[in-house]
C-alpha atoms as a PDB file:
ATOM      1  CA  UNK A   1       0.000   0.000   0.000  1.00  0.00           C
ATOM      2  CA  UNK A   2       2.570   2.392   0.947  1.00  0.00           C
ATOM      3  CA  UNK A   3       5.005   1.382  -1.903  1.00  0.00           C
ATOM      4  CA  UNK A   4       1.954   1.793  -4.322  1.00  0.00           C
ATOM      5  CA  UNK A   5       1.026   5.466  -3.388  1.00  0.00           C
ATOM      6  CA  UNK A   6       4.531   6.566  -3.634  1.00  0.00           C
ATOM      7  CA  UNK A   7       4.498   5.456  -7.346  1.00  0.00           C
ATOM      8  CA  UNK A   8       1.325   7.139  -7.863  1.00  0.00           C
ATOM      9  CA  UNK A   9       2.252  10.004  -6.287  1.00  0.00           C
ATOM     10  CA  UNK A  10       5.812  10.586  -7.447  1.00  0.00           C
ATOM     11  CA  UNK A  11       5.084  13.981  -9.180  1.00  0.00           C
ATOM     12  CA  UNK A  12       3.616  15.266  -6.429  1.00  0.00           C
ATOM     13  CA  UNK A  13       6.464  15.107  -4.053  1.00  0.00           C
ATOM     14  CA  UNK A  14       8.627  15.784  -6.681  1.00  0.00           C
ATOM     15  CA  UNK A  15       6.946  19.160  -7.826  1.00  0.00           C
ATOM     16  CA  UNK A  16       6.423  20.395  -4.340  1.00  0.00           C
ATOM     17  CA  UNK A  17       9.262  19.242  -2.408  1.00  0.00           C
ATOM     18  CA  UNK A  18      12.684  19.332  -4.366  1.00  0.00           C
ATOM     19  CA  UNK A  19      14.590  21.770  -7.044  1.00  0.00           C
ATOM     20  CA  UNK A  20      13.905  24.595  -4.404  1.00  0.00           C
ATOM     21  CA  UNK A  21      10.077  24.119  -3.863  1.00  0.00           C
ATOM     22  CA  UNK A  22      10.032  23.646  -0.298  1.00  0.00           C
ATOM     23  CA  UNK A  23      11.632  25.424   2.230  1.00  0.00           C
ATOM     24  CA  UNK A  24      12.107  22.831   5.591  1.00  0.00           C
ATOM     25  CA  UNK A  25      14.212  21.068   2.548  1.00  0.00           C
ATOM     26  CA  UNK A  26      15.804  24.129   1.122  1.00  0.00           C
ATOM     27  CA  UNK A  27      16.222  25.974   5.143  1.00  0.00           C
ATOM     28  CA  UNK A  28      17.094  23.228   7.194  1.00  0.00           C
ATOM     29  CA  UNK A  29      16.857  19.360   6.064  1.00  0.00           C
ATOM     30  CA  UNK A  30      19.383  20.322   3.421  1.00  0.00           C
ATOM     31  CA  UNK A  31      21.609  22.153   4.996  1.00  0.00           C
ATOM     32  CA  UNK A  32      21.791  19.815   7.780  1.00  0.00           C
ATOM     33  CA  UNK A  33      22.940  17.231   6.295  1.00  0.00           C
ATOM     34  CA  UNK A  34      25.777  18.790   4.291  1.00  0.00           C
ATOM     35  CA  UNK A  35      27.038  20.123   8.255  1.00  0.00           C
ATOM     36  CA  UNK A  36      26.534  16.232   9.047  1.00  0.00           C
ATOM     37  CA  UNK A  37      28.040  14.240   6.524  1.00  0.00           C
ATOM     38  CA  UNK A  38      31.381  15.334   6.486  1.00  0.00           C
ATOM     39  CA  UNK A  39      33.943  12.068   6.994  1.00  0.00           C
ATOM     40  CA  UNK A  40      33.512  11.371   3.314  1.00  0.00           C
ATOM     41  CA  UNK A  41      33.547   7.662   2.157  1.00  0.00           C
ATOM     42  CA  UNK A  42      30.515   5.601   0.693  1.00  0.00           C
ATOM     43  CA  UNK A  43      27.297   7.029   1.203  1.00  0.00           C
ATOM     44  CA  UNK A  44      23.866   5.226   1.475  1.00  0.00           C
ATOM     45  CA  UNK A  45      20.618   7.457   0.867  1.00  0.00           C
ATOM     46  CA  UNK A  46      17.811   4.976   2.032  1.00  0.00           C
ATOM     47  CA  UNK A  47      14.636   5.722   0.462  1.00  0.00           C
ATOM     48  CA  UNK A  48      16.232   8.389  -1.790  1.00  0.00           C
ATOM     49  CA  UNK A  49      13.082   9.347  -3.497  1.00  0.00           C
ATOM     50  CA  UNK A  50      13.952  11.148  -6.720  1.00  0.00           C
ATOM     51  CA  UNK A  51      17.572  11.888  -5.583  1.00  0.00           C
ATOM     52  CA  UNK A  52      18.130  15.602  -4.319  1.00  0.00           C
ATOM     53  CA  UNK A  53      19.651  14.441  -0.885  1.00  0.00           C
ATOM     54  CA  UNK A  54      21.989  11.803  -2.610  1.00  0.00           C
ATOM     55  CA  UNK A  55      22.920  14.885  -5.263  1.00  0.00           C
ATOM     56  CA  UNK A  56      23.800  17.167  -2.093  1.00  0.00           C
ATOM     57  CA  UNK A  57      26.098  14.748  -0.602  1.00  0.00           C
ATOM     58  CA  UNK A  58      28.120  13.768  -3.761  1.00  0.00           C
ATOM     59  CA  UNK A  59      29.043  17.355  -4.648  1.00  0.00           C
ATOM     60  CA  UNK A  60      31.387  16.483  -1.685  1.00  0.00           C
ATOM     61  CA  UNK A  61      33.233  13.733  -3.689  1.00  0.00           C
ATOM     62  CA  UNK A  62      31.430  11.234  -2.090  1.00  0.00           C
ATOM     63  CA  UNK A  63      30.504   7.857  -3.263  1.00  0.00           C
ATOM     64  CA  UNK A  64      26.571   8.545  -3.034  1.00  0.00           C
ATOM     65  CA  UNK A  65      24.845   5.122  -3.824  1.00  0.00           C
ATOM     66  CA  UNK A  66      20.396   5.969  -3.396  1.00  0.00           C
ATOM     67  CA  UNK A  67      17.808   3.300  -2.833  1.00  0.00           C
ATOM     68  CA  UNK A  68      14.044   3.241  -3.096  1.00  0.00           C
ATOM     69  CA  UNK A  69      11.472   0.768  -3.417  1.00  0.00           C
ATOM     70  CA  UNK A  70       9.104   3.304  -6.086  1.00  0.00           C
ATOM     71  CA  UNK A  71      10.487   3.127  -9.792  1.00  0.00           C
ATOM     72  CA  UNK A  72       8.698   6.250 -10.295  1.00  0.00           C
ATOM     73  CA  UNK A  73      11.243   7.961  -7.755  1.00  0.00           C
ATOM     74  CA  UNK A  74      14.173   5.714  -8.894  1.00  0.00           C
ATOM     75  CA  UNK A  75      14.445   6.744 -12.639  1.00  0.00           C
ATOM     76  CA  UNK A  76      13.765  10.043 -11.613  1.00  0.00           C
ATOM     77  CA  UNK A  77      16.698   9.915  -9.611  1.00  0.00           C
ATOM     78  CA  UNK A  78      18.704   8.639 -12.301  1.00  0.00           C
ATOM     79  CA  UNK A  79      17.354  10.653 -15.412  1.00  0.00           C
ATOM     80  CA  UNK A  80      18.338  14.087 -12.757  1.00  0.00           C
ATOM     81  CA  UNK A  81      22.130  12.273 -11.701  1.00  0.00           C
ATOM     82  CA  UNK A  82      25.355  13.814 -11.146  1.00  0.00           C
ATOM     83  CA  UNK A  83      27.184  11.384 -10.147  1.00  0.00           C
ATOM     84  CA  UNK A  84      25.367   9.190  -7.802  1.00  0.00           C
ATOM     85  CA  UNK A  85      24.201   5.541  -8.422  1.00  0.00           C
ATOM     86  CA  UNK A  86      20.448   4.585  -7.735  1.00  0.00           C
ATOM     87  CA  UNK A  87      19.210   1.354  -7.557  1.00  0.00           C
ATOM     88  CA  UNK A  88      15.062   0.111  -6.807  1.00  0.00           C
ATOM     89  CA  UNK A  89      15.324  -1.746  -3.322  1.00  0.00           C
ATOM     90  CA  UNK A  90      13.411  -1.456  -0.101  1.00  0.00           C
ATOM     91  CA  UNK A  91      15.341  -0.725   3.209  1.00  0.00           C
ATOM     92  CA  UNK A  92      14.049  -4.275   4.502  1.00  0.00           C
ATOM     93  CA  UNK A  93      16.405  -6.040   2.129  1.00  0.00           C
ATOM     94  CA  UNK A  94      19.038  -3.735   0.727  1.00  0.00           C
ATOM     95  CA  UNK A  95      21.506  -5.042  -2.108  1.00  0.00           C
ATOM     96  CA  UNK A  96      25.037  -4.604  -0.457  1.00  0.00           C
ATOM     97  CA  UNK A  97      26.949  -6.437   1.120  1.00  0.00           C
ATOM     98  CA  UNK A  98      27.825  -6.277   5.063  1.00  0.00           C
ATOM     99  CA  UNK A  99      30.181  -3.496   5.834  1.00  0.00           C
ATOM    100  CA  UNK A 100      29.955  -1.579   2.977  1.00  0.00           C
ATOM    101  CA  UNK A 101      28.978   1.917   3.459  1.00  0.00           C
ATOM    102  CA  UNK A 102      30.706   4.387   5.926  1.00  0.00           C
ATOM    103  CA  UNK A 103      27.331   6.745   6.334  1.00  0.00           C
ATOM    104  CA  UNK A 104      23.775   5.747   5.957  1.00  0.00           C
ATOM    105  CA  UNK A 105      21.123   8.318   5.576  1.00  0.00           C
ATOM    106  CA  UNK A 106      17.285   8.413   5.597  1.00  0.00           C
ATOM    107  CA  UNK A 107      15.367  11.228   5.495  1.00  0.00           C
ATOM    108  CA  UNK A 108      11.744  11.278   6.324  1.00  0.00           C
ATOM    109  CA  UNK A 109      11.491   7.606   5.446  1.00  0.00           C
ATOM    110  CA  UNK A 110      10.729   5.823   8.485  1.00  0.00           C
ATOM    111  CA  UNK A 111       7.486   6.642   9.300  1.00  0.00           C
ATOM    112  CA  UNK A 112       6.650   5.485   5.981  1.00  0.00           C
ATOM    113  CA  UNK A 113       8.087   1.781   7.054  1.00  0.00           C
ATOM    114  CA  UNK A 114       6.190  -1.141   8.618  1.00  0.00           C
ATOM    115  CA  UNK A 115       8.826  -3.306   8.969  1.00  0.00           C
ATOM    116  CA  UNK A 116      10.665  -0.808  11.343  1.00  0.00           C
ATOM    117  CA  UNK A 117      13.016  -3.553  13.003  1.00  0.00           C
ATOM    118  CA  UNK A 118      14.165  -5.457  10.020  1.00  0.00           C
ATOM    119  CA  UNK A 119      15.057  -2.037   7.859  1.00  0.00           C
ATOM    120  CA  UNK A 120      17.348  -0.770  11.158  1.00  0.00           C
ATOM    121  CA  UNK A 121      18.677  -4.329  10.886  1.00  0.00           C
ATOM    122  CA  UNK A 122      19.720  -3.706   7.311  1.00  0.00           C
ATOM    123  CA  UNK A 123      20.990  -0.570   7.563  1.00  0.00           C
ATOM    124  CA  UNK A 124      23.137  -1.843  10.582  1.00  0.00           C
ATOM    125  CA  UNK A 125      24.562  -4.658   8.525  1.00  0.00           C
ATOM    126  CA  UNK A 126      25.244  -2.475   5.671  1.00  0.00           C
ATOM    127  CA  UNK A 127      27.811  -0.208   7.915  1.00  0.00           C
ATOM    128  CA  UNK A 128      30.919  -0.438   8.914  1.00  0.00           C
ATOM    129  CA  UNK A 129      32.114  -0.681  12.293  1.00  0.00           C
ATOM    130  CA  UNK A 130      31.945   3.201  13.911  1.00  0.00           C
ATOM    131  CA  UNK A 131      29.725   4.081  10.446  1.00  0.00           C
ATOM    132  CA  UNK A 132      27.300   6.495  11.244  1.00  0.00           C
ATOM    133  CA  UNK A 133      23.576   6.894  10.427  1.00  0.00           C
ATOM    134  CA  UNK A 134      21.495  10.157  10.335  1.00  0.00           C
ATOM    135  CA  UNK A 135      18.147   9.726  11.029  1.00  0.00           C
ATOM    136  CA  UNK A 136      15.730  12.404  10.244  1.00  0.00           C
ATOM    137  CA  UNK A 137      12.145  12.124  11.224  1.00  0.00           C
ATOM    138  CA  UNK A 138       8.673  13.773  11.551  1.00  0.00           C
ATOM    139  CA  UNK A 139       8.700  14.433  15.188  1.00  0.00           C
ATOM    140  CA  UNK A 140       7.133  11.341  16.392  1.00  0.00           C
ATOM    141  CA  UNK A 141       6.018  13.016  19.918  1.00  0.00           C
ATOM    142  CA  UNK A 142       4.849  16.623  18.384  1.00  0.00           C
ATOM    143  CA  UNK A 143       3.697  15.574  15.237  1.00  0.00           C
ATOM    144  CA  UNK A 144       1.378  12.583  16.401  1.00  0.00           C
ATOM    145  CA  UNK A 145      -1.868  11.842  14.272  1.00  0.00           C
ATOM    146  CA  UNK A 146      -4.401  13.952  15.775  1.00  0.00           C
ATOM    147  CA  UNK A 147      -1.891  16.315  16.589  1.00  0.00           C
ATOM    148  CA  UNK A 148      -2.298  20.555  16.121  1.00  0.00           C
ATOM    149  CA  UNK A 149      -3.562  23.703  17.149  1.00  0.00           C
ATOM    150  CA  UNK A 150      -6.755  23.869  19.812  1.00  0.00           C
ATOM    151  CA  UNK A 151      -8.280  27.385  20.464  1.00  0.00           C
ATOM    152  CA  UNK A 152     -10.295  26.439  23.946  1.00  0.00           C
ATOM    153  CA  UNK A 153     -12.898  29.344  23.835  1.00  0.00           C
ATOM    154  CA  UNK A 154     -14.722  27.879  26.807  1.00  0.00           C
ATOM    155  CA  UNK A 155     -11.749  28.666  29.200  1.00  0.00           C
ATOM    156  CA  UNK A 156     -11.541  32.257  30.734  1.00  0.00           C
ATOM    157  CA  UNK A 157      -9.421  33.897  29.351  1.00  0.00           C
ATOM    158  CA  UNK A 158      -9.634  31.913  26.379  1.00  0.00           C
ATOM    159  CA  UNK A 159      -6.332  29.695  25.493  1.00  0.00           C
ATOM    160  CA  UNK A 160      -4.492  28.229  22.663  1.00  0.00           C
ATOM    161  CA  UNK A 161      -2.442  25.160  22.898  1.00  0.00           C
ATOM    162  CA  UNK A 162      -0.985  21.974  21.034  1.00  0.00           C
ATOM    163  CA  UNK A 163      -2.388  19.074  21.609  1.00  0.00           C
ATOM    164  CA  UNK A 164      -0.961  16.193  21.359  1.00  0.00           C
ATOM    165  CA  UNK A 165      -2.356  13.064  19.631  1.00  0.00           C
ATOM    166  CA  UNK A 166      -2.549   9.099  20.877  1.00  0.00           C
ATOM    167  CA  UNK A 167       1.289   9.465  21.081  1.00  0.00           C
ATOM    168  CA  UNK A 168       2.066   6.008  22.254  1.00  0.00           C
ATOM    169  CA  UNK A 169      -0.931   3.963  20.169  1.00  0.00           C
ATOM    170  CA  UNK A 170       1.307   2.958  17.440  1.00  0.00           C
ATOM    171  CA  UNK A 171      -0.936   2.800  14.002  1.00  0.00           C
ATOM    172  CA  UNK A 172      -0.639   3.026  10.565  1.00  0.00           C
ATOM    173  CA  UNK A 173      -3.032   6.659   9.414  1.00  0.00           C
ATOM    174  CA  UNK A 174      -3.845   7.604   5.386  1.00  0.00           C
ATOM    175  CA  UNK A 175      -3.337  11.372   5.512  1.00  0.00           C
ATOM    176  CA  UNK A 176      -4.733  13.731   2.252  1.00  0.00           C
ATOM    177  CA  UNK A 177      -1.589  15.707   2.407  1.00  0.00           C
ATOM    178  CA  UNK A 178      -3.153  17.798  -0.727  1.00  0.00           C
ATOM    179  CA  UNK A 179      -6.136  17.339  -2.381  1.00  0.00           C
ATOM    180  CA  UNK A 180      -6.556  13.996  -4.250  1.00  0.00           C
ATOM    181  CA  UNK A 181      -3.028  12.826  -2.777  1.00  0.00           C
ATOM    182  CA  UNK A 182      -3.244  10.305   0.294  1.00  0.00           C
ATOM    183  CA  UNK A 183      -0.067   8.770   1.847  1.00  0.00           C
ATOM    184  CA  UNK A 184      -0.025   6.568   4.339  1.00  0.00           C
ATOM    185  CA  UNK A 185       2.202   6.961   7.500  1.00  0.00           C
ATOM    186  CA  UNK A 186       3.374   4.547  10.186  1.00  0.00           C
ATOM    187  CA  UNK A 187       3.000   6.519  13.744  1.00  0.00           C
ATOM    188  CA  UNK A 188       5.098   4.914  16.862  1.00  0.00           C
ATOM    189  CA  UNK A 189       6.969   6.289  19.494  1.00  0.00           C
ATOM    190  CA  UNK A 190      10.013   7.774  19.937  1.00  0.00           C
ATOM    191  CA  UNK A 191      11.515   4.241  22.416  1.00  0.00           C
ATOM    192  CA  UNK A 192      10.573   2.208  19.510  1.00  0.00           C
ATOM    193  CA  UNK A 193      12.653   3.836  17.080  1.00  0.00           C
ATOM    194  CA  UNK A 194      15.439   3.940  19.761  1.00  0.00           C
ATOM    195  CA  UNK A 195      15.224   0.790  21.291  1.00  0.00           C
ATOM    196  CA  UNK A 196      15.235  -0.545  17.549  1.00  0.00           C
ATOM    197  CA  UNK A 197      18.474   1.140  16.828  1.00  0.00           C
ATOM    198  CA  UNK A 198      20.407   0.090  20.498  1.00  0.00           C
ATOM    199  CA  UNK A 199      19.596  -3.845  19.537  1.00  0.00           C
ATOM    200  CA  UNK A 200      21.386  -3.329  16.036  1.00  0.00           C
ATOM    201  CA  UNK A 201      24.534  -1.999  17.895  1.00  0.00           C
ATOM    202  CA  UNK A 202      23.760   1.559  16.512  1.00  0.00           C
ATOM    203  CA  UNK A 203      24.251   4.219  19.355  1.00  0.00           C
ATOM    204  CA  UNK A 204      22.842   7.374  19.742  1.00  0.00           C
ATOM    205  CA  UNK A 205      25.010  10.156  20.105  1.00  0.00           C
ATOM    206  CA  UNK A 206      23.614  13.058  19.416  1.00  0.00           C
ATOM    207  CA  UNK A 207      19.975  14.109  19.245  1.00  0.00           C
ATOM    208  CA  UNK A 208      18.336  17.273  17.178  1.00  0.00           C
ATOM    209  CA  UNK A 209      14.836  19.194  17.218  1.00  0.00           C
ATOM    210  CA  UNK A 210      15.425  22.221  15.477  1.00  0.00           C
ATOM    211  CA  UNK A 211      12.777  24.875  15.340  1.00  0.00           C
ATOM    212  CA  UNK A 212      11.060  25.018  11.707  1.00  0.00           C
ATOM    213  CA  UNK A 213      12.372  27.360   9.737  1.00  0.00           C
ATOM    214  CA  UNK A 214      11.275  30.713   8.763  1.00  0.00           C
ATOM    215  CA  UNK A 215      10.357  30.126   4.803  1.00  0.00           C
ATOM    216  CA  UNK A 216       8.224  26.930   6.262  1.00  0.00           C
ATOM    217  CA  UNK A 217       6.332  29.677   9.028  1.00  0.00           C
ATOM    218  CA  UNK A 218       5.896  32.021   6.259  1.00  0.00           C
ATOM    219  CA  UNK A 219       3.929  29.913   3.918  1.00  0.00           C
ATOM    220  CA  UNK A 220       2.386  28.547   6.622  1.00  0.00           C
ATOM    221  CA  UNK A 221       0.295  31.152   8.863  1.00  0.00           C
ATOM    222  CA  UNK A 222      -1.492  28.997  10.692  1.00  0.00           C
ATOM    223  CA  UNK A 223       1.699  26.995  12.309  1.00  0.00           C
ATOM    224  CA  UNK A 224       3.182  30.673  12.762  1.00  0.00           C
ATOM    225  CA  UNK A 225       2.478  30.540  16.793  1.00  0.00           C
ATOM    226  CA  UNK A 226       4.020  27.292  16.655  1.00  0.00           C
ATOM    227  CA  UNK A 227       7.206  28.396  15.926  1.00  0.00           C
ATOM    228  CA  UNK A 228       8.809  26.379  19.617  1.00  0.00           C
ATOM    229  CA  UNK A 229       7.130  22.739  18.199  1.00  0.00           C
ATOM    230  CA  UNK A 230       9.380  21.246  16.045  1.00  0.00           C
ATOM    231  CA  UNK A 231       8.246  19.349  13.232  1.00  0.00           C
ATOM    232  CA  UNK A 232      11.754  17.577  12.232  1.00  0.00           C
ATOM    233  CA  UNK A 233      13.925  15.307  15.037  1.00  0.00           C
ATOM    234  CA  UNK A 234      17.467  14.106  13.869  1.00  0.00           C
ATOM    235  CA  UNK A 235      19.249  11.471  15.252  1.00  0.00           C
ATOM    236  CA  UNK A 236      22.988  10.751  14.374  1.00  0.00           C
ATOM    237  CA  UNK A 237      23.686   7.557  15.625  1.00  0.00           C
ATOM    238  CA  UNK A 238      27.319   5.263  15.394  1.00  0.00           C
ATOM    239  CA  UNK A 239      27.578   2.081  14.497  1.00  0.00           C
ATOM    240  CA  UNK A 240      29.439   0.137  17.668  1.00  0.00           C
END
Protein backbone atom coordinates (compact mmCIF):
# COMPACT_ATOMS: atom_id res chain seq x y z
CA UNK A 1 0.00 0.00 0.00
CA UNK A 2 2.57 2.39 0.95
CA UNK A 3 5.01 1.38 -1.90
CA UNK A 4 1.95 1.79 -4.32
CA UNK A 5 1.03 5.47 -3.39
CA UNK A 6 4.53 6.57 -3.63
CA UNK A 7 4.50 5.46 -7.35
CA UNK A 8 1.33 7.14 -7.86
CA UNK A 9 2.25 10.00 -6.29
CA UNK A 10 5.81 10.59 -7.45
CA UNK A 11 5.08 13.98 -9.18
CA UNK A 12 3.62 15.27 -6.43
CA UNK A 13 6.46 15.11 -4.05
CA UNK A 14 8.63 15.78 -6.68
CA UNK A 15 6.95 19.16 -7.83
CA UNK A 16 6.42 20.39 -4.34
CA UNK A 17 9.26 19.24 -2.41
CA UNK A 18 12.68 19.33 -4.37
CA UNK A 19 14.59 21.77 -7.04
CA UNK A 20 13.90 24.59 -4.40
CA UNK A 21 10.08 24.12 -3.86
CA UNK A 22 10.03 23.65 -0.30
CA UNK A 23 11.63 25.42 2.23
CA UNK A 24 12.11 22.83 5.59
CA UNK A 25 14.21 21.07 2.55
CA UNK A 26 15.80 24.13 1.12
CA UNK A 27 16.22 25.97 5.14
CA UNK A 28 17.09 23.23 7.19
CA UNK A 29 16.86 19.36 6.06
CA UNK A 30 19.38 20.32 3.42
CA UNK A 31 21.61 22.15 5.00
CA UNK A 32 21.79 19.82 7.78
CA UNK A 33 22.94 17.23 6.29
CA UNK A 34 25.78 18.79 4.29
CA UNK A 35 27.04 20.12 8.25
CA UNK A 36 26.53 16.23 9.05
CA UNK A 37 28.04 14.24 6.52
CA UNK A 38 31.38 15.33 6.49
CA UNK A 39 33.94 12.07 6.99
CA UNK A 40 33.51 11.37 3.31
CA UNK A 41 33.55 7.66 2.16
CA UNK A 42 30.52 5.60 0.69
CA UNK A 43 27.30 7.03 1.20
CA UNK A 44 23.87 5.23 1.47
CA UNK A 45 20.62 7.46 0.87
CA UNK A 46 17.81 4.98 2.03
CA UNK A 47 14.64 5.72 0.46
CA UNK A 48 16.23 8.39 -1.79
CA UNK A 49 13.08 9.35 -3.50
CA UNK A 50 13.95 11.15 -6.72
CA UNK A 51 17.57 11.89 -5.58
CA UNK A 52 18.13 15.60 -4.32
CA UNK A 53 19.65 14.44 -0.88
CA UNK A 54 21.99 11.80 -2.61
CA UNK A 55 22.92 14.88 -5.26
CA UNK A 56 23.80 17.17 -2.09
CA UNK A 57 26.10 14.75 -0.60
CA UNK A 58 28.12 13.77 -3.76
CA UNK A 59 29.04 17.36 -4.65
CA UNK A 60 31.39 16.48 -1.69
CA UNK A 61 33.23 13.73 -3.69
CA UNK A 62 31.43 11.23 -2.09
CA UNK A 63 30.50 7.86 -3.26
CA UNK A 64 26.57 8.55 -3.03
CA UNK A 65 24.84 5.12 -3.82
CA UNK A 66 20.40 5.97 -3.40
CA UNK A 67 17.81 3.30 -2.83
CA UNK A 68 14.04 3.24 -3.10
CA UNK A 69 11.47 0.77 -3.42
CA UNK A 70 9.10 3.30 -6.09
CA UNK A 71 10.49 3.13 -9.79
CA UNK A 72 8.70 6.25 -10.30
CA UNK A 73 11.24 7.96 -7.75
CA UNK A 74 14.17 5.71 -8.89
CA UNK A 75 14.44 6.74 -12.64
CA UNK A 76 13.76 10.04 -11.61
CA UNK A 77 16.70 9.91 -9.61
CA UNK A 78 18.70 8.64 -12.30
CA UNK A 79 17.35 10.65 -15.41
CA UNK A 80 18.34 14.09 -12.76
CA UNK A 81 22.13 12.27 -11.70
CA UNK A 82 25.36 13.81 -11.15
CA UNK A 83 27.18 11.38 -10.15
CA UNK A 84 25.37 9.19 -7.80
CA UNK A 85 24.20 5.54 -8.42
CA UNK A 86 20.45 4.58 -7.73
CA UNK A 87 19.21 1.35 -7.56
CA UNK A 88 15.06 0.11 -6.81
CA UNK A 89 15.32 -1.75 -3.32
CA UNK A 90 13.41 -1.46 -0.10
CA UNK A 91 15.34 -0.73 3.21
CA UNK A 92 14.05 -4.27 4.50
CA UNK A 93 16.41 -6.04 2.13
CA UNK A 94 19.04 -3.73 0.73
CA UNK A 95 21.51 -5.04 -2.11
CA UNK A 96 25.04 -4.60 -0.46
CA UNK A 97 26.95 -6.44 1.12
CA UNK A 98 27.83 -6.28 5.06
CA UNK A 99 30.18 -3.50 5.83
CA UNK A 100 29.95 -1.58 2.98
CA UNK A 101 28.98 1.92 3.46
CA UNK A 102 30.71 4.39 5.93
CA UNK A 103 27.33 6.74 6.33
CA UNK A 104 23.78 5.75 5.96
CA UNK A 105 21.12 8.32 5.58
CA UNK A 106 17.29 8.41 5.60
CA UNK A 107 15.37 11.23 5.50
CA UNK A 108 11.74 11.28 6.32
CA UNK A 109 11.49 7.61 5.45
CA UNK A 110 10.73 5.82 8.49
CA UNK A 111 7.49 6.64 9.30
CA UNK A 112 6.65 5.48 5.98
CA UNK A 113 8.09 1.78 7.05
CA UNK A 114 6.19 -1.14 8.62
CA UNK A 115 8.83 -3.31 8.97
CA UNK A 116 10.67 -0.81 11.34
CA UNK A 117 13.02 -3.55 13.00
CA UNK A 118 14.16 -5.46 10.02
CA UNK A 119 15.06 -2.04 7.86
CA UNK A 120 17.35 -0.77 11.16
CA UNK A 121 18.68 -4.33 10.89
CA UNK A 122 19.72 -3.71 7.31
CA UNK A 123 20.99 -0.57 7.56
CA UNK A 124 23.14 -1.84 10.58
CA UNK A 125 24.56 -4.66 8.52
CA UNK A 126 25.24 -2.47 5.67
CA UNK A 127 27.81 -0.21 7.92
CA UNK A 128 30.92 -0.44 8.91
CA UNK A 129 32.11 -0.68 12.29
CA UNK A 130 31.95 3.20 13.91
CA UNK A 131 29.73 4.08 10.45
CA UNK A 132 27.30 6.49 11.24
CA UNK A 133 23.58 6.89 10.43
CA UNK A 134 21.49 10.16 10.33
CA UNK A 135 18.15 9.73 11.03
CA UNK A 136 15.73 12.40 10.24
CA UNK A 137 12.14 12.12 11.22
CA UNK A 138 8.67 13.77 11.55
CA UNK A 139 8.70 14.43 15.19
CA UNK A 140 7.13 11.34 16.39
CA UNK A 141 6.02 13.02 19.92
CA UNK A 142 4.85 16.62 18.38
CA UNK A 143 3.70 15.57 15.24
CA UNK A 144 1.38 12.58 16.40
CA UNK A 145 -1.87 11.84 14.27
CA UNK A 146 -4.40 13.95 15.78
CA UNK A 147 -1.89 16.31 16.59
CA UNK A 148 -2.30 20.55 16.12
CA UNK A 149 -3.56 23.70 17.15
CA UNK A 150 -6.76 23.87 19.81
CA UNK A 151 -8.28 27.39 20.46
CA UNK A 152 -10.29 26.44 23.95
CA UNK A 153 -12.90 29.34 23.84
CA UNK A 154 -14.72 27.88 26.81
CA UNK A 155 -11.75 28.67 29.20
CA UNK A 156 -11.54 32.26 30.73
CA UNK A 157 -9.42 33.90 29.35
CA UNK A 158 -9.63 31.91 26.38
CA UNK A 159 -6.33 29.69 25.49
CA UNK A 160 -4.49 28.23 22.66
CA UNK A 161 -2.44 25.16 22.90
CA UNK A 162 -0.98 21.97 21.03
CA UNK A 163 -2.39 19.07 21.61
CA UNK A 164 -0.96 16.19 21.36
CA UNK A 165 -2.36 13.06 19.63
CA UNK A 166 -2.55 9.10 20.88
CA UNK A 167 1.29 9.46 21.08
CA UNK A 168 2.07 6.01 22.25
CA UNK A 169 -0.93 3.96 20.17
CA UNK A 170 1.31 2.96 17.44
CA UNK A 171 -0.94 2.80 14.00
CA UNK A 172 -0.64 3.03 10.57
CA UNK A 173 -3.03 6.66 9.41
CA UNK A 174 -3.84 7.60 5.39
CA UNK A 175 -3.34 11.37 5.51
CA UNK A 176 -4.73 13.73 2.25
CA UNK A 177 -1.59 15.71 2.41
CA UNK A 178 -3.15 17.80 -0.73
CA UNK A 179 -6.14 17.34 -2.38
CA UNK A 180 -6.56 14.00 -4.25
CA UNK A 181 -3.03 12.83 -2.78
CA UNK A 182 -3.24 10.30 0.29
CA UNK A 183 -0.07 8.77 1.85
CA UNK A 184 -0.02 6.57 4.34
CA UNK A 185 2.20 6.96 7.50
CA UNK A 186 3.37 4.55 10.19
CA UNK A 187 3.00 6.52 13.74
CA UNK A 188 5.10 4.91 16.86
CA UNK A 189 6.97 6.29 19.49
CA UNK A 190 10.01 7.77 19.94
CA UNK A 191 11.52 4.24 22.42
CA UNK A 192 10.57 2.21 19.51
CA UNK A 193 12.65 3.84 17.08
CA UNK A 194 15.44 3.94 19.76
CA UNK A 195 15.22 0.79 21.29
CA UNK A 196 15.24 -0.54 17.55
CA UNK A 197 18.47 1.14 16.83
CA UNK A 198 20.41 0.09 20.50
CA UNK A 199 19.60 -3.84 19.54
CA UNK A 200 21.39 -3.33 16.04
CA UNK A 201 24.53 -2.00 17.90
CA UNK A 202 23.76 1.56 16.51
CA UNK A 203 24.25 4.22 19.36
CA UNK A 204 22.84 7.37 19.74
CA UNK A 205 25.01 10.16 20.10
CA UNK A 206 23.61 13.06 19.42
CA UNK A 207 19.98 14.11 19.24
CA UNK A 208 18.34 17.27 17.18
CA UNK A 209 14.84 19.19 17.22
CA UNK A 210 15.42 22.22 15.48
CA UNK A 211 12.78 24.87 15.34
CA UNK A 212 11.06 25.02 11.71
CA UNK A 213 12.37 27.36 9.74
CA UNK A 214 11.28 30.71 8.76
CA UNK A 215 10.36 30.13 4.80
CA UNK A 216 8.22 26.93 6.26
CA UNK A 217 6.33 29.68 9.03
CA UNK A 218 5.90 32.02 6.26
CA UNK A 219 3.93 29.91 3.92
CA UNK A 220 2.39 28.55 6.62
CA UNK A 221 0.29 31.15 8.86
CA UNK A 222 -1.49 29.00 10.69
CA UNK A 223 1.70 27.00 12.31
CA UNK A 224 3.18 30.67 12.76
CA UNK A 225 2.48 30.54 16.79
CA UNK A 226 4.02 27.29 16.66
CA UNK A 227 7.21 28.40 15.93
CA UNK A 228 8.81 26.38 19.62
CA UNK A 229 7.13 22.74 18.20
CA UNK A 230 9.38 21.25 16.04
CA UNK A 231 8.25 19.35 13.23
CA UNK A 232 11.75 17.58 12.23
CA UNK A 233 13.93 15.31 15.04
CA UNK A 234 17.47 14.11 13.87
CA UNK A 235 19.25 11.47 15.25
CA UNK A 236 22.99 10.75 14.37
CA UNK A 237 23.69 7.56 15.63
CA UNK A 238 27.32 5.26 15.39
CA UNK A 239 27.58 2.08 14.50
CA UNK A 240 29.44 0.14 17.67
Amino acid sequence: MIQDSWEQHSNWWQREFTRGADPEYEEQILPLLTDLVVEGGRVLDVGCGEGQVARLLSSNSTKVFGVDPAWSQVSEAARRSTREVYGQASATALPFAAEVFDTAVACLVFEHITALRQAIMEVSRVLVQGGKFIFLLNHPLLQTPGSGWVDDHMSDPPTHYWRVGHYLVEQETVEEVQLGVHIPFVHRPLSEYVNALSENDLQLERMLEPSPPAGFLERNASYRAAAHIPRLLVLICRKR
